[in-house]
N, C-alpha and C. Protein backbone atom coordinates (compact mmCIF):
# COMPACT_ATOMS: atom_id res chain seq x y z
N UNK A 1 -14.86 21.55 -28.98
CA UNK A 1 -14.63 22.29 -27.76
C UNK A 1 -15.31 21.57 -26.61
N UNK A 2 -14.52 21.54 -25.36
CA UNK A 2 -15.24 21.00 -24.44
C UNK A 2 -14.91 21.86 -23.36
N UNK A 3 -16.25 21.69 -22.70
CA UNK A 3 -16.24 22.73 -21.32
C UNK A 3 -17.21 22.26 -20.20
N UNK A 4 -16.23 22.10 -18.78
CA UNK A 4 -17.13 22.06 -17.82
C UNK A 4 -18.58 22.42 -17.48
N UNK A 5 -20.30 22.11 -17.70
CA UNK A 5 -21.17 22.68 -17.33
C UNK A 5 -21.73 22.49 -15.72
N UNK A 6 -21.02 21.49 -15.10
CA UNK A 6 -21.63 21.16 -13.71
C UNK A 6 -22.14 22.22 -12.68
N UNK A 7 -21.63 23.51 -12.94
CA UNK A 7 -21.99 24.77 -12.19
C UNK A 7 -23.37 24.99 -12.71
N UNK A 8 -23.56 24.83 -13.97
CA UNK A 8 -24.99 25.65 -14.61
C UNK A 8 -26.08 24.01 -14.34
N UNK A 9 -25.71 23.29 -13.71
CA UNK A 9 -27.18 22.37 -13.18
C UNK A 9 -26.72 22.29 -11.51
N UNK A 10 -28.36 22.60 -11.75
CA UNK A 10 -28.41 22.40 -10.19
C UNK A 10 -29.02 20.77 -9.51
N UNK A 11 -29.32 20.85 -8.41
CA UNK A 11 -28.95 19.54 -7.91
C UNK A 11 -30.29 19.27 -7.43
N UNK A 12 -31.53 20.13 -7.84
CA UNK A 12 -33.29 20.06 -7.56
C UNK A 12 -33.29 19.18 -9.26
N UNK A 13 -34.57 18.47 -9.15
CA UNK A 13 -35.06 18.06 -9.79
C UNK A 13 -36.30 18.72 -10.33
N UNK A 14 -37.14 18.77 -11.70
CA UNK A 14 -38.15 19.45 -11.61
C UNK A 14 -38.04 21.00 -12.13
N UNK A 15 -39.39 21.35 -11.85
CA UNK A 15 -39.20 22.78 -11.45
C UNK A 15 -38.91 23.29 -10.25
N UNK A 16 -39.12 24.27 -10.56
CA UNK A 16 -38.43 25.21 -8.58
C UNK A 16 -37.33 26.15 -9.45
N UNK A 17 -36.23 25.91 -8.61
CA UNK A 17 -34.97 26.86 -8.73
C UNK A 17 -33.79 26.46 -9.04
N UNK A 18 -33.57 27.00 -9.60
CA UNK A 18 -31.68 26.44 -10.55
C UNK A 18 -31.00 27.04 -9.93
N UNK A 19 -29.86 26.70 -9.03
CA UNK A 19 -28.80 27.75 -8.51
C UNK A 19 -27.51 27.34 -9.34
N UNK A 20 -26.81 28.60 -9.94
CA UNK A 20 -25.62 28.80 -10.54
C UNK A 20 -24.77 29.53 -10.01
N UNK A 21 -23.19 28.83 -9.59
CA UNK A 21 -22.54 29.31 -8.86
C UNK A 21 -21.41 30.06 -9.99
N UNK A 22 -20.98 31.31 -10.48
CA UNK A 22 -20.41 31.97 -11.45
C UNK A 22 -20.52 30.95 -12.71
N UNK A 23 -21.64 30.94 -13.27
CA UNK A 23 -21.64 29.57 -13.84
C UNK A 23 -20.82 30.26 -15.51
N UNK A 24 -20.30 31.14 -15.77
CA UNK A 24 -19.76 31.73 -16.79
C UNK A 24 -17.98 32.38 -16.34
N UNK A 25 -17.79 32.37 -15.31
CA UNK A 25 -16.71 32.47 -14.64
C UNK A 25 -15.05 32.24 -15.33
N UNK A 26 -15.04 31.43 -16.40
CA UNK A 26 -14.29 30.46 -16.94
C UNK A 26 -14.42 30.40 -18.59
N UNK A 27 -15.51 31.30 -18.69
CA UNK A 27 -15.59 31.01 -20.42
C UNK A 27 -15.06 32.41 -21.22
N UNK A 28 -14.98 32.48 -22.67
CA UNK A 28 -14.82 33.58 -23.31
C UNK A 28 -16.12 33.89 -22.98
N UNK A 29 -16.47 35.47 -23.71
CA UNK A 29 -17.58 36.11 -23.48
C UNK A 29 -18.82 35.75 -24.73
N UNK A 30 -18.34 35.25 -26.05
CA UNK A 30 -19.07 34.59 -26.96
C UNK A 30 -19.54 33.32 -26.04
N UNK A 31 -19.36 32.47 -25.19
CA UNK A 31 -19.85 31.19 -24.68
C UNK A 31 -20.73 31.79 -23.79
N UNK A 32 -20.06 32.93 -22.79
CA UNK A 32 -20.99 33.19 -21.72
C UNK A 32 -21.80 33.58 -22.40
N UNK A 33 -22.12 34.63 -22.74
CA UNK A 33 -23.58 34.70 -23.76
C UNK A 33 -24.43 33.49 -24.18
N UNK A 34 -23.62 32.50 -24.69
CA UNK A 34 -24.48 31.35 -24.63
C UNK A 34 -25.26 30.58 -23.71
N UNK A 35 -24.51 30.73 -22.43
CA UNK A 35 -24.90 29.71 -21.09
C UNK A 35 -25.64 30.56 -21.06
N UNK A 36 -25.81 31.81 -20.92
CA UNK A 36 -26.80 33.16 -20.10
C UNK A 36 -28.14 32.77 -21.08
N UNK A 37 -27.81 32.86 -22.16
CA UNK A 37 -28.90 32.36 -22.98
C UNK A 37 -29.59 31.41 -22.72
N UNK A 38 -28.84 29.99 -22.55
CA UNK A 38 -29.39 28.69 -22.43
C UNK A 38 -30.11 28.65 -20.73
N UNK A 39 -29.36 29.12 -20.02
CA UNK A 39 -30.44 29.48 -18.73
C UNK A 39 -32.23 30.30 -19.07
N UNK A 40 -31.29 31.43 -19.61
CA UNK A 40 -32.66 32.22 -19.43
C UNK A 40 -34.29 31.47 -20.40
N UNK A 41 -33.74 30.62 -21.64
CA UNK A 41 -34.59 29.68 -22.18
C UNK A 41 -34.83 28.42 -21.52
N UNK A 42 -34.21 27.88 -20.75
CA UNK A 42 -35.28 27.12 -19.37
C UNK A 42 -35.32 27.64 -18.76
N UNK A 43 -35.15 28.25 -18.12
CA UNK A 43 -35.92 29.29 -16.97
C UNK A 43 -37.43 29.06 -17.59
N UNK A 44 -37.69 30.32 -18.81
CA UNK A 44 -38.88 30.07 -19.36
C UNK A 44 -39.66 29.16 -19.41
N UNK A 45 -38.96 28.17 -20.70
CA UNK A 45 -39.55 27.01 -20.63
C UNK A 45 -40.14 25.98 -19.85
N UNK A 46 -39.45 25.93 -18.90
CA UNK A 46 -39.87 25.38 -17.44
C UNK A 46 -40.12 25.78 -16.60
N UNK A 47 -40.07 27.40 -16.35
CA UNK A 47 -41.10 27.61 -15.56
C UNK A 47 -39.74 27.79 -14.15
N UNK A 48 -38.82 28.07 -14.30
CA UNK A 48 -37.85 27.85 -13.16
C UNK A 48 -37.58 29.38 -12.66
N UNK A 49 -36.91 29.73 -11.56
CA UNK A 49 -36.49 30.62 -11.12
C UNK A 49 -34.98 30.12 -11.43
N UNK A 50 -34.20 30.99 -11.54
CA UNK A 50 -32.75 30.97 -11.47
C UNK A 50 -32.25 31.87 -10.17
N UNK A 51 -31.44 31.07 -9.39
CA UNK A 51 -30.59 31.94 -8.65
C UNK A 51 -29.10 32.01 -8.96
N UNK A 52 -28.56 32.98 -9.61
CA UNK A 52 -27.42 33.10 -10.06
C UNK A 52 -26.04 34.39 -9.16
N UNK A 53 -25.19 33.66 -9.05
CA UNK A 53 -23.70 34.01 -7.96
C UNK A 53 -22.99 34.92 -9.01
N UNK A 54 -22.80 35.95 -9.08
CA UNK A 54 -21.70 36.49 -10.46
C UNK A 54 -21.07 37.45 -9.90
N UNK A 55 -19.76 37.91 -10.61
CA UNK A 55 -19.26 38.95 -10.25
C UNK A 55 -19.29 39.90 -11.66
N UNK A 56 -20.18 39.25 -12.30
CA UNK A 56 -20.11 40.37 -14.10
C UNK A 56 -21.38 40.79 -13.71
N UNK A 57 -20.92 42.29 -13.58
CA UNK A 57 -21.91 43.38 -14.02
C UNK A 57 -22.82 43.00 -14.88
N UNK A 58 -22.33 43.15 -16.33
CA UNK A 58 -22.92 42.74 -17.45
C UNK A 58 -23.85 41.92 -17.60
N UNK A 59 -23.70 40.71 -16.49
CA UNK A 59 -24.63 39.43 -16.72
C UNK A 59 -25.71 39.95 -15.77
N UNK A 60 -25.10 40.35 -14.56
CA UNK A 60 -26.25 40.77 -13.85
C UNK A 60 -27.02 41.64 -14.14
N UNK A 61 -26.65 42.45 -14.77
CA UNK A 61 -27.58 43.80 -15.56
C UNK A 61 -28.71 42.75 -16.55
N UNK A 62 -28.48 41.69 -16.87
CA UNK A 62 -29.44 40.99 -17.62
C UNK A 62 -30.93 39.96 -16.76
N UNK A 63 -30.19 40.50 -15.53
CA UNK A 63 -30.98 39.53 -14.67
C UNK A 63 -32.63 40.20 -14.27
N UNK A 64 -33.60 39.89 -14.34
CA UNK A 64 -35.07 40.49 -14.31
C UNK A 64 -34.53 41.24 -12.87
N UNK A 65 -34.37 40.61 -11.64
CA UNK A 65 -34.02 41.06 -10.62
C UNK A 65 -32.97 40.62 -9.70
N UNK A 66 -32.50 41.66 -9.18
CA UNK A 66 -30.93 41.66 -8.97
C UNK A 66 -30.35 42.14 -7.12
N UNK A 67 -29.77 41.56 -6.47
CA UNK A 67 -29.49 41.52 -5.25
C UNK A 67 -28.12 41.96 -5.02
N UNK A 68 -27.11 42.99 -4.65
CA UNK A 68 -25.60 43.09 -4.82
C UNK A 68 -25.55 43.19 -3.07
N UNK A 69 -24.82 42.34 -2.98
CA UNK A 69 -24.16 41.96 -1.49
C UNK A 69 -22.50 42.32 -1.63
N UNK A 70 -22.09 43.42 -0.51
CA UNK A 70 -21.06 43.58 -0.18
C UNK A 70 -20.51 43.15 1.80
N UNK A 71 -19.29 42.92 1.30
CA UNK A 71 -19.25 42.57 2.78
C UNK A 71 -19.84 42.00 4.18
N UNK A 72 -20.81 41.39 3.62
CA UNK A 72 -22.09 40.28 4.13
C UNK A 72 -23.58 41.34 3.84
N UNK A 73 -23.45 42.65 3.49
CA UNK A 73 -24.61 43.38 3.51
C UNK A 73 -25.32 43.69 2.02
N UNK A 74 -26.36 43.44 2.20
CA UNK A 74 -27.19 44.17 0.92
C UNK A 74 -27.16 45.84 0.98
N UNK A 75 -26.50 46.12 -0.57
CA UNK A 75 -26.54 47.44 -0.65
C UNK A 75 -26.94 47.68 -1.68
N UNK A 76 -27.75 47.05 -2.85
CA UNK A 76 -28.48 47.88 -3.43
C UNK A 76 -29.27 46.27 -3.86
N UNK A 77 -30.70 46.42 -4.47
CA UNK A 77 -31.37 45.58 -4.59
C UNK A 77 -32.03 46.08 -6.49
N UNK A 78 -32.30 45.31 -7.14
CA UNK A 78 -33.43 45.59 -8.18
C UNK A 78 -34.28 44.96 -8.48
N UNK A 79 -35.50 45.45 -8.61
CA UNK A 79 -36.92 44.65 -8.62
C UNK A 79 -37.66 44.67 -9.93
């Protein structure tokens, strides 16, 4: 199986912050689980923040903390 990952690396070197643009957008839901996985274990490991773009509930419900922007406005936040 082969599949695009260029969305799930970001373009910092190091630590700091990983930005992922729907980086699961495109997969079955057995893979996304995987990428969500493989983020959230460097994240850890290295010590990174992730900033992640999604439109799945689901994934975002997994996120420590969570930002939902409608129509250019923040309307609900989780901390």
């Amino acid at each position: 199986m082969c599949m695009p990952l260029k969305t799930v690396f970001s373009r910092h070197e190091g630590d700091g912050v990983q930005i992922t643009d729907e980086p699961t957008g495109n997969l079955d839901s057995r893979t996304s689980q995987e990428v969500i996985g493989l983020l959230q274990t460097t994240s850890k490991n290295f010590h990174q923040t992730i900033v992640m773009i999604t439109h799945n509930d689901e994934i975002a419900q997994s996120a420590d903390r969570a930002i939902r922007i409608e129509d250019g406005k923040i309307v609900e936040s989780r901390w």
